[in-house]
PDB file of N, CA and C in Angstrom:
ATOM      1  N   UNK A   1       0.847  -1.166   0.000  1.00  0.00           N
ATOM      2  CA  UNK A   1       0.000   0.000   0.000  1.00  0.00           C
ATOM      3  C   UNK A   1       0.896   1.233   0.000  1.00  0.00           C
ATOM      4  N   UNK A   2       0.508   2.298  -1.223  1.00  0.00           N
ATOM      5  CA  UNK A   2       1.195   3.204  -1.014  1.00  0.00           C
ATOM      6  C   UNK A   2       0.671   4.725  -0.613  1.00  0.00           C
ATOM      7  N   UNK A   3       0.904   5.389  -0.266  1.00  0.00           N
ATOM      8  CA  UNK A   3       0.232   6.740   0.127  1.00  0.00           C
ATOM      9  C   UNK A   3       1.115   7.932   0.303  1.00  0.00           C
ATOM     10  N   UNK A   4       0.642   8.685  -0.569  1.00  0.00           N
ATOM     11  CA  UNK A   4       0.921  10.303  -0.661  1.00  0.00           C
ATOM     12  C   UNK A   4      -0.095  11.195  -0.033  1.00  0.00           C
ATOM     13  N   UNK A   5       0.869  12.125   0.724  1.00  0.00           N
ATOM     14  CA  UNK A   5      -0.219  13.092   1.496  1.00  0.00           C
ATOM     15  C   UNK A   5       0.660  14.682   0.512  1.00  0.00           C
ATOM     16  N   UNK A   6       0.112  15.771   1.172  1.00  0.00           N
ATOM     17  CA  UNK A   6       0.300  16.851   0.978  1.00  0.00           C
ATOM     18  C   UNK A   6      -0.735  17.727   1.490  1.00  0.00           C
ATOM     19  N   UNK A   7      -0.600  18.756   1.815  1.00  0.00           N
ATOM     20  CA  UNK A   7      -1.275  19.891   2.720  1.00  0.00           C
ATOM     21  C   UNK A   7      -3.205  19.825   2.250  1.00  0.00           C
ATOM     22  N   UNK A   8      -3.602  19.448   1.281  1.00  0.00           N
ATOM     23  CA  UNK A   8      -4.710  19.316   0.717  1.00  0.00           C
ATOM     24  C   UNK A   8      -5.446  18.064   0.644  1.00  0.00           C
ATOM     25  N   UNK A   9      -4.957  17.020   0.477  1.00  0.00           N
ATOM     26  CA  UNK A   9      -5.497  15.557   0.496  1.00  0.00           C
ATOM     27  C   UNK A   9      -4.324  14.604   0.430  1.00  0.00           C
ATOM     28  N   UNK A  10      -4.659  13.224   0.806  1.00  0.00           N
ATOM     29  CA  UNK A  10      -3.826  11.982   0.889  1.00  0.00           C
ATOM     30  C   UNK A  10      -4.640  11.242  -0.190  1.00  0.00           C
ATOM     31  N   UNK A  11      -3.622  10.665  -0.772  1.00  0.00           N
ATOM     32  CA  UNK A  11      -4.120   9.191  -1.329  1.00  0.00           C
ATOM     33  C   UNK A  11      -3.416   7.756  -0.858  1.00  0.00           C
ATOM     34  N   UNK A  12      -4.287   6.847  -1.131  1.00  0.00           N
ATOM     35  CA  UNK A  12      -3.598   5.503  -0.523  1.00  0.00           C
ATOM     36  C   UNK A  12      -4.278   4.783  -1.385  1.00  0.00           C
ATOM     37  N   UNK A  13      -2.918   3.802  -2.012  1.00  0.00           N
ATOM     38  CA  UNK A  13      -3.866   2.983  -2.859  1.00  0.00           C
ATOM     39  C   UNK A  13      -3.597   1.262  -2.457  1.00  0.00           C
ATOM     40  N   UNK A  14      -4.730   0.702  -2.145  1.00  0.00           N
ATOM     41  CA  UNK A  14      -5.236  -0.047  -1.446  1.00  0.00           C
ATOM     42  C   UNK A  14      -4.612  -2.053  -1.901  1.00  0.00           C
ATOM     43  N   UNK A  15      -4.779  -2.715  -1.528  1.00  0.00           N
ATOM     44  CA  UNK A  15      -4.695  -3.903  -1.909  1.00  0.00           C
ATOM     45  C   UNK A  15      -5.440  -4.712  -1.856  1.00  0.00           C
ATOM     46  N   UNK A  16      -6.887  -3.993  -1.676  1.00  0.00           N
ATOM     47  CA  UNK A  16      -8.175  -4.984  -2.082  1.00  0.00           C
ATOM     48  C   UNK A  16      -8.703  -5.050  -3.106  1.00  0.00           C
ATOM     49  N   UNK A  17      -9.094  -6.156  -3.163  1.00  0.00           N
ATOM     50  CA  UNK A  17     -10.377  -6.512  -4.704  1.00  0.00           C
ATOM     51  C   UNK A  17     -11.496  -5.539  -4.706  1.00  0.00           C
ATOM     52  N   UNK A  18     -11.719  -4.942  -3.607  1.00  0.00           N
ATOM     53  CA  UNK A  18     -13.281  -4.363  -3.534  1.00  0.00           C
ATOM     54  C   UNK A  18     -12.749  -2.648  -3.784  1.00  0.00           C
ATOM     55  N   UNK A  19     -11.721  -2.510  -3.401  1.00  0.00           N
ATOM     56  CA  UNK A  19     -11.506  -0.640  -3.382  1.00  0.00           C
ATOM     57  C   UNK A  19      -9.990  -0.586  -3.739  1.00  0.00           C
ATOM     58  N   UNK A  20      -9.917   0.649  -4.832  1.00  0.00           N
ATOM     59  CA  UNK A  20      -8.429   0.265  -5.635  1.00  0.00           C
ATOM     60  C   UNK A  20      -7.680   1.733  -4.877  1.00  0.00           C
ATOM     61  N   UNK A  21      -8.590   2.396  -4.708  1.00  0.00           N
ATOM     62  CA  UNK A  21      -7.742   3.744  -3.857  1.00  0.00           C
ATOM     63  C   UNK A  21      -8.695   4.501  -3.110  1.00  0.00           C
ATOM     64  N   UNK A  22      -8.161   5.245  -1.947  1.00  0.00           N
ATOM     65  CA  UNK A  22      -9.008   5.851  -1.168  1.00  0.00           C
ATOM     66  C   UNK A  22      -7.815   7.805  -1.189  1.00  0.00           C
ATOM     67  N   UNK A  23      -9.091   8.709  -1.032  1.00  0.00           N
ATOM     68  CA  UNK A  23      -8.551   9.727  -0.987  1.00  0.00           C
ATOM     69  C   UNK A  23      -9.331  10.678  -0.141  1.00  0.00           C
ATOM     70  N   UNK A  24      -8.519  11.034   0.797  1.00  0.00           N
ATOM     71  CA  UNK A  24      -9.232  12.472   2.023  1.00  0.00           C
ATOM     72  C   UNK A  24      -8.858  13.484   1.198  1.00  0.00           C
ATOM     73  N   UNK A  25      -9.592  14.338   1.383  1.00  0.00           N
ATOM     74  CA  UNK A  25      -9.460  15.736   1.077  1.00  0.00           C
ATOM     75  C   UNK A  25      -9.770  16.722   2.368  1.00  0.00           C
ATOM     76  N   UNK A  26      -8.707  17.842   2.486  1.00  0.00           N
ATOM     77  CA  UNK A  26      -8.899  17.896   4.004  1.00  0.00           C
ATOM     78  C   UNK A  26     -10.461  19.112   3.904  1.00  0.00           C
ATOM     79  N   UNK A  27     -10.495  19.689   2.854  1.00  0.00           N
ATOM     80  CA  UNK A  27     -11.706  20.742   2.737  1.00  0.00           C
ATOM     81  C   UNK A  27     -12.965  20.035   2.539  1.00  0.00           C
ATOM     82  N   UNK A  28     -13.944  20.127   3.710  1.00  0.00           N
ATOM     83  CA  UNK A  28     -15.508  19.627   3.564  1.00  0.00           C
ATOM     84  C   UNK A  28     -15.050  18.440   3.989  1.00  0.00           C
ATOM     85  N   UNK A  29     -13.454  17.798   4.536  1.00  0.00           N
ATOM     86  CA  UNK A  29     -13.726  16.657   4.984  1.00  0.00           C
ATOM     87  C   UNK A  29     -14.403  14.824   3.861  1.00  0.00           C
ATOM     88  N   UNK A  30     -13.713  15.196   2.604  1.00  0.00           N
ATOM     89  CA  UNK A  30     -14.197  14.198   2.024  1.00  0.00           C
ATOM     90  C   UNK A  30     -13.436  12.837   1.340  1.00  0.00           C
ATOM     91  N   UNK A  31     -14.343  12.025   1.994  1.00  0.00           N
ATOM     92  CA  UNK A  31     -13.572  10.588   1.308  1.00  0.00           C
ATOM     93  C   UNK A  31     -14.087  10.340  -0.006  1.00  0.00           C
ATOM     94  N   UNK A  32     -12.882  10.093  -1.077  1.00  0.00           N
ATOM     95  CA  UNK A  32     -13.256   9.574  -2.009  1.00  0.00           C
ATOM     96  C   UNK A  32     -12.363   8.408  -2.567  1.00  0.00           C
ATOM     97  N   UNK A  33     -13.253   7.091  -2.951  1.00  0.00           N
ATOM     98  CA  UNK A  33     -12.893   6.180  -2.778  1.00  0.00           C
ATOM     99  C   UNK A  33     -13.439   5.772  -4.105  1.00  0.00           C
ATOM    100  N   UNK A  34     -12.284   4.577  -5.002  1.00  0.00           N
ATOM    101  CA  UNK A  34     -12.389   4.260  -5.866  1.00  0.00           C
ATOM    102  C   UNK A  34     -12.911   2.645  -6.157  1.00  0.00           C
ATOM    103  N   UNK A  35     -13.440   2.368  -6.525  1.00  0.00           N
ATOM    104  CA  UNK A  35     -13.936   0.868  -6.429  1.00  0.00           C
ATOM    105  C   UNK A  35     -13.444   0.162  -7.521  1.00  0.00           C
ATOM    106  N   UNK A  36     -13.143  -1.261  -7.586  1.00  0.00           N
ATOM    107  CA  UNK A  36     -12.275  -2.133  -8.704  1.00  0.00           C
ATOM    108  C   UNK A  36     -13.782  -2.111  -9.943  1.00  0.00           C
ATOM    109  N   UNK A  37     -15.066  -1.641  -9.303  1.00  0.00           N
ATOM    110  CA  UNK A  37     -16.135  -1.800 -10.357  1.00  0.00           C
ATOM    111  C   UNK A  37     -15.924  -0.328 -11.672  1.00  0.00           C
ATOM    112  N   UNK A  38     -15.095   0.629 -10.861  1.00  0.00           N
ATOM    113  CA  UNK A  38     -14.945   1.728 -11.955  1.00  0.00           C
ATOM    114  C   UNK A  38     -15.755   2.889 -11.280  1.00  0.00           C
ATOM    115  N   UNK A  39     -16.756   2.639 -10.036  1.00  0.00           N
ATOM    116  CA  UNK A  39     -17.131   3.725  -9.608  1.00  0.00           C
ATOM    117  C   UNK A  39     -16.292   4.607  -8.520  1.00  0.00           C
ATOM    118  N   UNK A  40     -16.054   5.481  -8.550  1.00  0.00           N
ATOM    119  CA  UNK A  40     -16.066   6.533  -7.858  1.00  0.00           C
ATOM    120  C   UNK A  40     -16.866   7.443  -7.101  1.00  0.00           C
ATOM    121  N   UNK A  41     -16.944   7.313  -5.873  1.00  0.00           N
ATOM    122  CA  UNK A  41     -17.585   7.915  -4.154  1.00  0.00           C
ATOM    123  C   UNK A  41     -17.082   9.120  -3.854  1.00  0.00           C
ATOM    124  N   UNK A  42     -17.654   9.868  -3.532  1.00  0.00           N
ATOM    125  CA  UNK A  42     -17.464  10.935  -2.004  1.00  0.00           C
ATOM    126  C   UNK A  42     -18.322  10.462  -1.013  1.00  0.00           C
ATOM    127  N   UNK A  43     -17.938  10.467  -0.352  1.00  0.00           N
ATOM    128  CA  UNK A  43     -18.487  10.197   1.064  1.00  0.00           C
ATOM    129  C   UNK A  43     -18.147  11.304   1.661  1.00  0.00           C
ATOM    130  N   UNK A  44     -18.843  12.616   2.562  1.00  0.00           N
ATOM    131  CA  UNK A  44     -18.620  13.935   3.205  1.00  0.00           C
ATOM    132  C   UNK A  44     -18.760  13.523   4.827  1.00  0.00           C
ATOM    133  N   UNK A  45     -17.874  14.512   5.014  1.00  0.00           N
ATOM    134  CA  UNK A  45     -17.998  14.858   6.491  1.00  0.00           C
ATOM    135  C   UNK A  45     -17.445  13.277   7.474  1.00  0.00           C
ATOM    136  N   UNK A  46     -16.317  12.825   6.558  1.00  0.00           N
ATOM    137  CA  UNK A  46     -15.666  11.618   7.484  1.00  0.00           C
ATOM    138  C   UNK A  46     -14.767  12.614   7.930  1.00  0.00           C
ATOM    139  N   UNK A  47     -13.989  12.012   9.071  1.00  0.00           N
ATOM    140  CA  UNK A  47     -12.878  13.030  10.028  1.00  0.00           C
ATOM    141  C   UNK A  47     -11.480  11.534   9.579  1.00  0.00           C
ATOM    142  N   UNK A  48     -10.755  12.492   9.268  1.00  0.00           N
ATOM    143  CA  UNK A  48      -9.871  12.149   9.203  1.00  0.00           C
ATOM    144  C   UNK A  48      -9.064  10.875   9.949  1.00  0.00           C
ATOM    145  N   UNK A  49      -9.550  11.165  11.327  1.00  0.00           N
ATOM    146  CA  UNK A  49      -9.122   9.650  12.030  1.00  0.00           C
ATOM    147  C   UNK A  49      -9.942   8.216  11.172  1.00  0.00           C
ATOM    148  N   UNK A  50     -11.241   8.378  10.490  1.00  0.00           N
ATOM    149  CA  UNK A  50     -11.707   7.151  10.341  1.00  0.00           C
ATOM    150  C   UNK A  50     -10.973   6.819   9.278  1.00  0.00           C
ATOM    151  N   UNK A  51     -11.057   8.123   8.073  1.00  0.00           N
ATOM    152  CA  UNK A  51      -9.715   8.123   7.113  1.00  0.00           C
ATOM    153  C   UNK A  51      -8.378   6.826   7.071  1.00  0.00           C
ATOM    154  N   UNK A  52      -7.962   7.693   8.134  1.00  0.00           N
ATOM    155  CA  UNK A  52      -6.383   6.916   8.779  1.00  0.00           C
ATOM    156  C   UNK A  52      -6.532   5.221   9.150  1.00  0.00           C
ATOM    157  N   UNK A  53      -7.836   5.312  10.091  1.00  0.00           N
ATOM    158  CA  UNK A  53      -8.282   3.633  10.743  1.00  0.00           C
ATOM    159  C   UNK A  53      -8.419   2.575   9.292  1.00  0.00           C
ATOM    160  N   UNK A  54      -8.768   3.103   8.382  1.00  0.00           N
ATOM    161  CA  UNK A  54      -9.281   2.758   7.328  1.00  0.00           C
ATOM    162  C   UNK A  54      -8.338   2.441   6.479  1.00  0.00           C
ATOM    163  N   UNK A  55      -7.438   3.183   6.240  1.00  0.00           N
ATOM    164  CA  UNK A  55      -5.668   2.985   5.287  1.00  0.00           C
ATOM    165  C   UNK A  55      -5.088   1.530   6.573  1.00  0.00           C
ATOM    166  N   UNK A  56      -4.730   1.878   7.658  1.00  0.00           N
ATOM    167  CA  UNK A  56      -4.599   0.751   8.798  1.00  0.00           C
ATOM    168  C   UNK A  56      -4.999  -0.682   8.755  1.00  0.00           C
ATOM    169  N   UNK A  57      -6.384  -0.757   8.219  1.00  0.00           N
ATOM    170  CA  UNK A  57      -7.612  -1.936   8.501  1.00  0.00           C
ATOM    171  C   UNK A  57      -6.817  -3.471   7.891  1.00  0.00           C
ATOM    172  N   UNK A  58      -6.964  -4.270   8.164  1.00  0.00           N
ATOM    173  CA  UNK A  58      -6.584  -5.327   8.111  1.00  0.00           C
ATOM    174  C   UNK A  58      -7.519  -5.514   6.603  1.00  0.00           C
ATOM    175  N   UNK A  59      -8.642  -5.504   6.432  1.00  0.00           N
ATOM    176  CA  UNK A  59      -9.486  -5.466   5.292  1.00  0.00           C
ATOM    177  C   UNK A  59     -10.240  -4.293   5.102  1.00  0.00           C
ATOM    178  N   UNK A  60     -10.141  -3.515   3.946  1.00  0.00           N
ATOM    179  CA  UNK A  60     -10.331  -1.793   3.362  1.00  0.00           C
ATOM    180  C   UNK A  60     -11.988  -2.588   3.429  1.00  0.00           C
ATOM    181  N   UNK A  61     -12.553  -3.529   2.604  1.00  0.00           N
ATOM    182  CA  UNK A  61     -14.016  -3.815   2.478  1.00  0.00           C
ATOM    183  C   UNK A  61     -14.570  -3.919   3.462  1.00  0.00           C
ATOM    184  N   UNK A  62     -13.901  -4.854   4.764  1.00  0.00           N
ATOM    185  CA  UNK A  62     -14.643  -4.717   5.423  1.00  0.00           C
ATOM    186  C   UNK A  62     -15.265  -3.649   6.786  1.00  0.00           C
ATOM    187  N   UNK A  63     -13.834  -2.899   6.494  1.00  0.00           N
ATOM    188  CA  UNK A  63     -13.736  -1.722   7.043  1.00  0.00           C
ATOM    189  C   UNK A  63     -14.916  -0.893   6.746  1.00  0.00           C
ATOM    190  N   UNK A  64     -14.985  -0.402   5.540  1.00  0.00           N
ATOM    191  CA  UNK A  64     -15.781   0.571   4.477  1.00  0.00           C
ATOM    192  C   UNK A  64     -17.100   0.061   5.099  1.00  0.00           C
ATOM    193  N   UNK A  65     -17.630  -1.458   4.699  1.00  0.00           N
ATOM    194  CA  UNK A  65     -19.215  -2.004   4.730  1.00  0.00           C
ATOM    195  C   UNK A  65     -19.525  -1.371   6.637  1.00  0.00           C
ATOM    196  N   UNK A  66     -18.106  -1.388   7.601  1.00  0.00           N
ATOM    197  CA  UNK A  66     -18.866  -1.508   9.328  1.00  0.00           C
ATOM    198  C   UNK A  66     -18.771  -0.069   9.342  1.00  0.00           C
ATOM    199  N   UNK A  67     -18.001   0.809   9.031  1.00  0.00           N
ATOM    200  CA  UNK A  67     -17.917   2.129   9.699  1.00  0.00           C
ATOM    201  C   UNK A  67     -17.947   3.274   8.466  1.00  0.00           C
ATOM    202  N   UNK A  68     -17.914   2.909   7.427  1.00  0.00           N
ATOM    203  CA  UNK A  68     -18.406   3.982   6.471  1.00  0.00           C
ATOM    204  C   UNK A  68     -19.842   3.613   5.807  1.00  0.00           C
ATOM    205  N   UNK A  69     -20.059   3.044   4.727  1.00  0.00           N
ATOM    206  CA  UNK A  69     -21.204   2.791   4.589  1.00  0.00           C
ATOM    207  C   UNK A  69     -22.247   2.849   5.447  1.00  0.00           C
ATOM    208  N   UNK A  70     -23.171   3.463   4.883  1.00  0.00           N
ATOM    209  CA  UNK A  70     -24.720   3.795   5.532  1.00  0.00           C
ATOM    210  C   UNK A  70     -24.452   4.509   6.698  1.00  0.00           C
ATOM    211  N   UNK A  71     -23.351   4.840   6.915  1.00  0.00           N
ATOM    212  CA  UNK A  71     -22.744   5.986   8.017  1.00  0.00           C
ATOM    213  C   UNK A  71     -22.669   7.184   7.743  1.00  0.00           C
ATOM    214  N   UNK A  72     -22.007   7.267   6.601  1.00  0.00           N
ATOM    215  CA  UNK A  72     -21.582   8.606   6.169  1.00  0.00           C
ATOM    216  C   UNK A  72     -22.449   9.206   5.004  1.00  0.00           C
ATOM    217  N   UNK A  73     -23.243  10.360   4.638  1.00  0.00           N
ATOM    218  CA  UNK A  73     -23.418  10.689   3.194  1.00  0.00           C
ATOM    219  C   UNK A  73     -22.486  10.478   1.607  1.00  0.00           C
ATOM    220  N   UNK A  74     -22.925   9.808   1.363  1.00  0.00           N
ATOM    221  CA  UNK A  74     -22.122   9.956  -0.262  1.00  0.00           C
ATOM    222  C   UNK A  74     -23.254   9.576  -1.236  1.00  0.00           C
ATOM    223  N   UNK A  75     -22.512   9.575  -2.289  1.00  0.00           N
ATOM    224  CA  UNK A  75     -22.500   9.892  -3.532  1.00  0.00           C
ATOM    225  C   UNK A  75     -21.630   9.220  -4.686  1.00  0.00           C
ATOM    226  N   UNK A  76     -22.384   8.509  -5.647  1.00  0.00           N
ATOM    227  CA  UNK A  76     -21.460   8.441  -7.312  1.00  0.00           C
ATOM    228  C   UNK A  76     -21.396   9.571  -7.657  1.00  0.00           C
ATOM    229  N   UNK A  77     -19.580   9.573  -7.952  1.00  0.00           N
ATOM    230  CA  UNK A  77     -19.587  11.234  -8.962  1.00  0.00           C
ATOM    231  C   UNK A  77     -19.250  10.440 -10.167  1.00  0.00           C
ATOM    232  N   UNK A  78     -18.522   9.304 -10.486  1.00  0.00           N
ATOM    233  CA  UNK A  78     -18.349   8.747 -11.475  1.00  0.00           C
ATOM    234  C   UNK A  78     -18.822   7.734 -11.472  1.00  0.00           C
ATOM    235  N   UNK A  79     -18.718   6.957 -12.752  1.00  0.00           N
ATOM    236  CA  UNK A  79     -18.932   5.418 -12.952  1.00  0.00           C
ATOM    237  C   UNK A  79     -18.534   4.991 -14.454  1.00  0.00           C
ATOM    238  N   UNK A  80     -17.990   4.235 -14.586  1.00  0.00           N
ATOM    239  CA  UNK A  80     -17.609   2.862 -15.561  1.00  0.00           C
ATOM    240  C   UNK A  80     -17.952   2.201 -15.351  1.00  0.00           C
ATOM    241  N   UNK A  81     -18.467   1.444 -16.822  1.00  0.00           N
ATOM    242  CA  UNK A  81     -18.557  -0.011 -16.897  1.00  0.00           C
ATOM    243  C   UNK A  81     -17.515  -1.086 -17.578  1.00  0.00           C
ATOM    244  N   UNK A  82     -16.973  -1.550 -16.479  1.00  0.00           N
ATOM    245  CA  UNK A  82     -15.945  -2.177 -16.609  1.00  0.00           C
ATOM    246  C   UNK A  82     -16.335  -3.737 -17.268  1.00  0.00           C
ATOM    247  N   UNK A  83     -16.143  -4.114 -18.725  1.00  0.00           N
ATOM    248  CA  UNK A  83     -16.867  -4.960 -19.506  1.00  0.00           C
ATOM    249  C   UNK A  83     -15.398  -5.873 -20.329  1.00  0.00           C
TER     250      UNK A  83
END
């Protein structure tokens, strides 16, 4: 797993089947997270520690399904169909 930060957002890109990269942005607080399906998430108003717990997690999916999903607001801003 590798990860770049800088004063504006981090990226970390992941080693699961289910999520290929995750990215905080520190303005509005937003996760955006890339999925191996081609979609692309914001999720708003995560804090940075869940961020961090989440790059940490032993499994990014199952992380995402207990403490982000249906937790946090988001959103598709993108999508592919990966065929």
């Amino acid at each position: 797993m590798k990860t770049y930060r800088n004063d504006i957002y981090n990226h970390t890109f992941t080693n699961s089947s289910f999520i290929e990269k995750a990215s905080w942005f520190n303005e509005g607080n937003i996760l955006m997270l890339t999925f191996a399906t081609g979609s692309v998430w914001h999720y708003y108003d995560v804090p940075f520690e869940i961020y961090s717990a989440f790059t940490k997690a032993p499994s990014h999916g199952k992380y995402f399904n207990e403490n982000i999903r249906n937790i946090y607001s988001g959103e598709r801003v993108y999508y592919t169909s990966q065929v």
